[in-house]
C-alpha atoms as a PDB file:
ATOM      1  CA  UNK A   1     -25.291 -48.216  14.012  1.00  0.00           C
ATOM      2  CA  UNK A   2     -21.917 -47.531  14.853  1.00  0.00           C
ATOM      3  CA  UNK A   3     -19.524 -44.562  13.201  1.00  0.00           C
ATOM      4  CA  UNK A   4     -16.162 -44.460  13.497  1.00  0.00           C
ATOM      5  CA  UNK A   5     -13.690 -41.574  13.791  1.00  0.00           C
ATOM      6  CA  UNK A   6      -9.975 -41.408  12.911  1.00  0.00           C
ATOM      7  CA  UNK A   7      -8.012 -38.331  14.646  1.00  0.00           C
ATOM      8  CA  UNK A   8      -4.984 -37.270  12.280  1.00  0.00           C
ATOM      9  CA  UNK A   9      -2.981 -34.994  14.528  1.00  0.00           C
ATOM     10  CA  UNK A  10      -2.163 -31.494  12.393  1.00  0.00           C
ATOM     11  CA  UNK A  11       0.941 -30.867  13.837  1.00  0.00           C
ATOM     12  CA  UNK A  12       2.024 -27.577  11.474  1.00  0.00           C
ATOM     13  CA  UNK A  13       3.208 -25.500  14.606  1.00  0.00           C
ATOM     14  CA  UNK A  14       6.746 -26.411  15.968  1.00  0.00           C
ATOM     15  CA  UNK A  15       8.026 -24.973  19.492  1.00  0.00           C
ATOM     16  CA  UNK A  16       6.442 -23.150  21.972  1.00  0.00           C
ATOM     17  CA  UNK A  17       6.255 -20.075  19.457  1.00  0.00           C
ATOM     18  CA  UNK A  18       2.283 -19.643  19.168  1.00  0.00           C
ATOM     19  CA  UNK A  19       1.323 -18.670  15.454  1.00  0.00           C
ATOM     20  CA  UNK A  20      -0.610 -15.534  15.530  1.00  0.00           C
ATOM     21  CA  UNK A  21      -3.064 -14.692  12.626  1.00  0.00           C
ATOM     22  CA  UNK A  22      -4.161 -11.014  10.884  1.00  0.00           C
ATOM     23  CA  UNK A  23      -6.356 -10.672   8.573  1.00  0.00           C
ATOM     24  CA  UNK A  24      -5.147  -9.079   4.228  1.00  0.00           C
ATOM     25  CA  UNK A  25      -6.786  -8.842   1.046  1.00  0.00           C
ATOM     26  CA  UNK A  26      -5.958 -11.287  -1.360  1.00  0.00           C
ATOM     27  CA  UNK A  27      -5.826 -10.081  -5.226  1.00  0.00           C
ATOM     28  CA  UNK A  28      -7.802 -11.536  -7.562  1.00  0.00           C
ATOM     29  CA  UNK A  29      -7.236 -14.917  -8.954  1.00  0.00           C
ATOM     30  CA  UNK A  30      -5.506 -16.004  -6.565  1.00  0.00           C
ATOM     31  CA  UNK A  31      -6.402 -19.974  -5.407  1.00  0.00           C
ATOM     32  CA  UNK A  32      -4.531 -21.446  -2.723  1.00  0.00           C
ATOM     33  CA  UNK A  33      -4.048 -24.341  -0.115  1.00  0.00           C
ATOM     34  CA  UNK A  34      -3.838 -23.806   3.434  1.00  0.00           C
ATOM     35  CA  UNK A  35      -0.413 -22.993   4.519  1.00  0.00           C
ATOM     36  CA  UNK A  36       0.537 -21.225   1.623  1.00  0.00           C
ATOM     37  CA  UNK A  37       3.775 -18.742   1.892  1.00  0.00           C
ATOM     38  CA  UNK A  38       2.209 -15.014   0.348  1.00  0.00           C
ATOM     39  CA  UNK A  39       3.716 -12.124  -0.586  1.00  0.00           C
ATOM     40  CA  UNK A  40       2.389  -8.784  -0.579  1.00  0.00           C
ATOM     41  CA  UNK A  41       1.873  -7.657  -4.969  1.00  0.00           C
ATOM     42  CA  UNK A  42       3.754  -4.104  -5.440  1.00  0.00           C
ATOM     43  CA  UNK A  43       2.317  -4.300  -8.638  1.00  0.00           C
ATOM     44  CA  UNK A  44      -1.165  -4.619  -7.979  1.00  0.00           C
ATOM     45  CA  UNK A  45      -3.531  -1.614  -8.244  1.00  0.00           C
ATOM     46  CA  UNK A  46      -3.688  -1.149  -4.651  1.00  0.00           C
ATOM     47  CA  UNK A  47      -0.445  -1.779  -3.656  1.00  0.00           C
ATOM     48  CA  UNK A  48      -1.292  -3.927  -0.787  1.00  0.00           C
ATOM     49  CA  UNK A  49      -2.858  -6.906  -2.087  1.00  0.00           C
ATOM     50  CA  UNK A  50      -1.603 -10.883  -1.379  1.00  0.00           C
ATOM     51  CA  UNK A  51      -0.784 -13.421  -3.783  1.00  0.00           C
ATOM     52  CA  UNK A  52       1.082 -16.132  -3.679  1.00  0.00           C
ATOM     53  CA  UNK A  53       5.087 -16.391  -2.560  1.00  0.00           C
ATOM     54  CA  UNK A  54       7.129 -16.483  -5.826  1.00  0.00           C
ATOM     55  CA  UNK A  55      10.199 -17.789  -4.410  1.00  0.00           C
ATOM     56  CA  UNK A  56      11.907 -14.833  -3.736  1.00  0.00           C
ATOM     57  CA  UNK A  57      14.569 -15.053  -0.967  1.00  0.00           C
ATOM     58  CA  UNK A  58      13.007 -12.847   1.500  1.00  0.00           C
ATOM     59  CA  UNK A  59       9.544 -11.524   0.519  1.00  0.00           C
ATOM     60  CA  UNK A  60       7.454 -14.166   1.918  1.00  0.00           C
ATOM     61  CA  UNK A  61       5.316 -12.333   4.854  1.00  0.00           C
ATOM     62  CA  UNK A  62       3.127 -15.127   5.788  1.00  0.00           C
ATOM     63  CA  UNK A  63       1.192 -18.594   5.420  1.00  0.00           C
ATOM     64  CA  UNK A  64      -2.481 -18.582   4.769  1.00  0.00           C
ATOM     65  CA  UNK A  65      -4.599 -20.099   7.477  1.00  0.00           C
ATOM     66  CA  UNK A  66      -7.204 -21.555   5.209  1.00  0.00           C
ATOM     67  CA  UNK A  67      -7.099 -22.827   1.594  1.00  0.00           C
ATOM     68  CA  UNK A  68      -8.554 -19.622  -0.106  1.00  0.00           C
ATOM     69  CA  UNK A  69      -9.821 -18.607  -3.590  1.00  0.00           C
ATOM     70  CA  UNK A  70     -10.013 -15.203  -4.717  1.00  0.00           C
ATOM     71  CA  UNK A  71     -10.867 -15.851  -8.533  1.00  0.00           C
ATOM     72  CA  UNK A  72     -13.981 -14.126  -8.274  1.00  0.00           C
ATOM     73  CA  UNK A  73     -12.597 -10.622  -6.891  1.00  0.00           C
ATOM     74  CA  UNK A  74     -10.444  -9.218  -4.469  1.00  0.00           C
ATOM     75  CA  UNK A  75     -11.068 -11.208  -0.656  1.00  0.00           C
ATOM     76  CA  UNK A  76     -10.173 -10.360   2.340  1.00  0.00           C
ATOM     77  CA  UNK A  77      -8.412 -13.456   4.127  1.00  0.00           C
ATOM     78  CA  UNK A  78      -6.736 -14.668   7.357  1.00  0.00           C
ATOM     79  CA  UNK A  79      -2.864 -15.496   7.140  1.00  0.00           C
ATOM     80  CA  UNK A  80      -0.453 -16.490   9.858  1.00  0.00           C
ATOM     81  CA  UNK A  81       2.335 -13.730   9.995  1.00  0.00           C
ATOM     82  CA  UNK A  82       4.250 -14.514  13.222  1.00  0.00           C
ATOM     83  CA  UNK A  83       4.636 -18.027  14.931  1.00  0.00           C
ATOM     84  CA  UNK A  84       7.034 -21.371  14.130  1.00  0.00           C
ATOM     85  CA  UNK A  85       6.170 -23.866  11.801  1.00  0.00           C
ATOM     86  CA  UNK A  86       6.986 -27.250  10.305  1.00  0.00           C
ATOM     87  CA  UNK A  87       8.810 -27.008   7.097  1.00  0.00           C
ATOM     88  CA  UNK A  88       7.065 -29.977   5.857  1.00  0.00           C
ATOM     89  CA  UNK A  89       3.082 -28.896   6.380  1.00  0.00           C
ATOM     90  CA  UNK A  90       3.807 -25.906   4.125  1.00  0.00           C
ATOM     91  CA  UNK A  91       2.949 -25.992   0.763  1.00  0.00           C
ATOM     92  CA  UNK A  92       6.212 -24.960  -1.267  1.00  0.00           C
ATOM     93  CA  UNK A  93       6.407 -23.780  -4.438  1.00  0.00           C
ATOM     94  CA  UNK A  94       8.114 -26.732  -6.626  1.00  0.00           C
ATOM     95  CA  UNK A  95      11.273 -27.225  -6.759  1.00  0.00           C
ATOM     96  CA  UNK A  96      12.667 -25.352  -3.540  1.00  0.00           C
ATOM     97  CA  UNK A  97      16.108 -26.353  -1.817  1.00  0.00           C
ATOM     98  CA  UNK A  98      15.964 -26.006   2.328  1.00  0.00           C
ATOM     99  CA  UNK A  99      18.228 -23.196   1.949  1.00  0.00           C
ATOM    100  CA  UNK A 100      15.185 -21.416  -0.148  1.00  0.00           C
ATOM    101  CA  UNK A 101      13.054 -22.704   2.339  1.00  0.00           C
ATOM    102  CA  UNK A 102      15.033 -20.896   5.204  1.00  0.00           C
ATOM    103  CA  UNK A 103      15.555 -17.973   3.952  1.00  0.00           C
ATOM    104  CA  UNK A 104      11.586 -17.470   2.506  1.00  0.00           C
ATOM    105  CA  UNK A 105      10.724 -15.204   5.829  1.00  0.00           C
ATOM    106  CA  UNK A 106      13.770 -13.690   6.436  1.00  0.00           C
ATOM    107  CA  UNK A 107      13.065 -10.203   8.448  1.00  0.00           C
ATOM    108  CA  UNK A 108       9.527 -11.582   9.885  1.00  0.00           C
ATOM    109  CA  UNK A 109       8.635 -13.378  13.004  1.00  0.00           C
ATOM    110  CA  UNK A 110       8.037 -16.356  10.776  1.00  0.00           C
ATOM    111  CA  UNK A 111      10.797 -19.335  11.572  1.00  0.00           C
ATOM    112  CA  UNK A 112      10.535 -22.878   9.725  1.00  0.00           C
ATOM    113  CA  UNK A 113      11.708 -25.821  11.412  1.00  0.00           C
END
């Protein structure tokens, strides 16, 4: 019996800028795709917790690395926070223009191409 394989190239990093991952706490309730744009929650008990990016020029701080659900409790969870990626493997919000898009990680070492 024969089993066949198809390869589906993830291309998601763009230039020679290698992504590099660290590791955050996601709040509660939170359930996301991989390459999701987060944003750290001010309002949040601790202060420090991820959820997902709003849209807010500026405030996005990175991309999760995994699709990750926190609905159960607070999680810790791995997110890309430095590298160059492909504007179209990240999952938006709805309803972004590319100038949103470009200006999501403004002040990290995040760049969309």
């Amino acid at each position: 019996m024969s089993q066949t394989e198809t390869f589906e190239q993830d291309d998601f990093i763009l230039g020679p800028d290698l992504p590099l991952s660290v590791v955050g706490t996601l709040a509660q309730g939170v359930d996301v795709p991989r390459l999701t744009p987060v944003m750290v929650d001010s309002s949040g008990s601790s202060g420090d917790e991820f959820v997902a990016w709003d849209g807010t020029p500026g405030t996005a701080v990175g991309l999760t690395c995994f699709a990750e659900s926190s609905m159960l409790g607070v999680k810790g969870f791995s997110y890309y926070n430095k590298g160059s990626f492909r504007s179209t493997a990240i999952n938006w919000p709805e309803d972004l223009t590319e100038n949103q898009k470009q200006i999501a990680f403004v002040g990290t070492a995040i760049s969309i191409g």
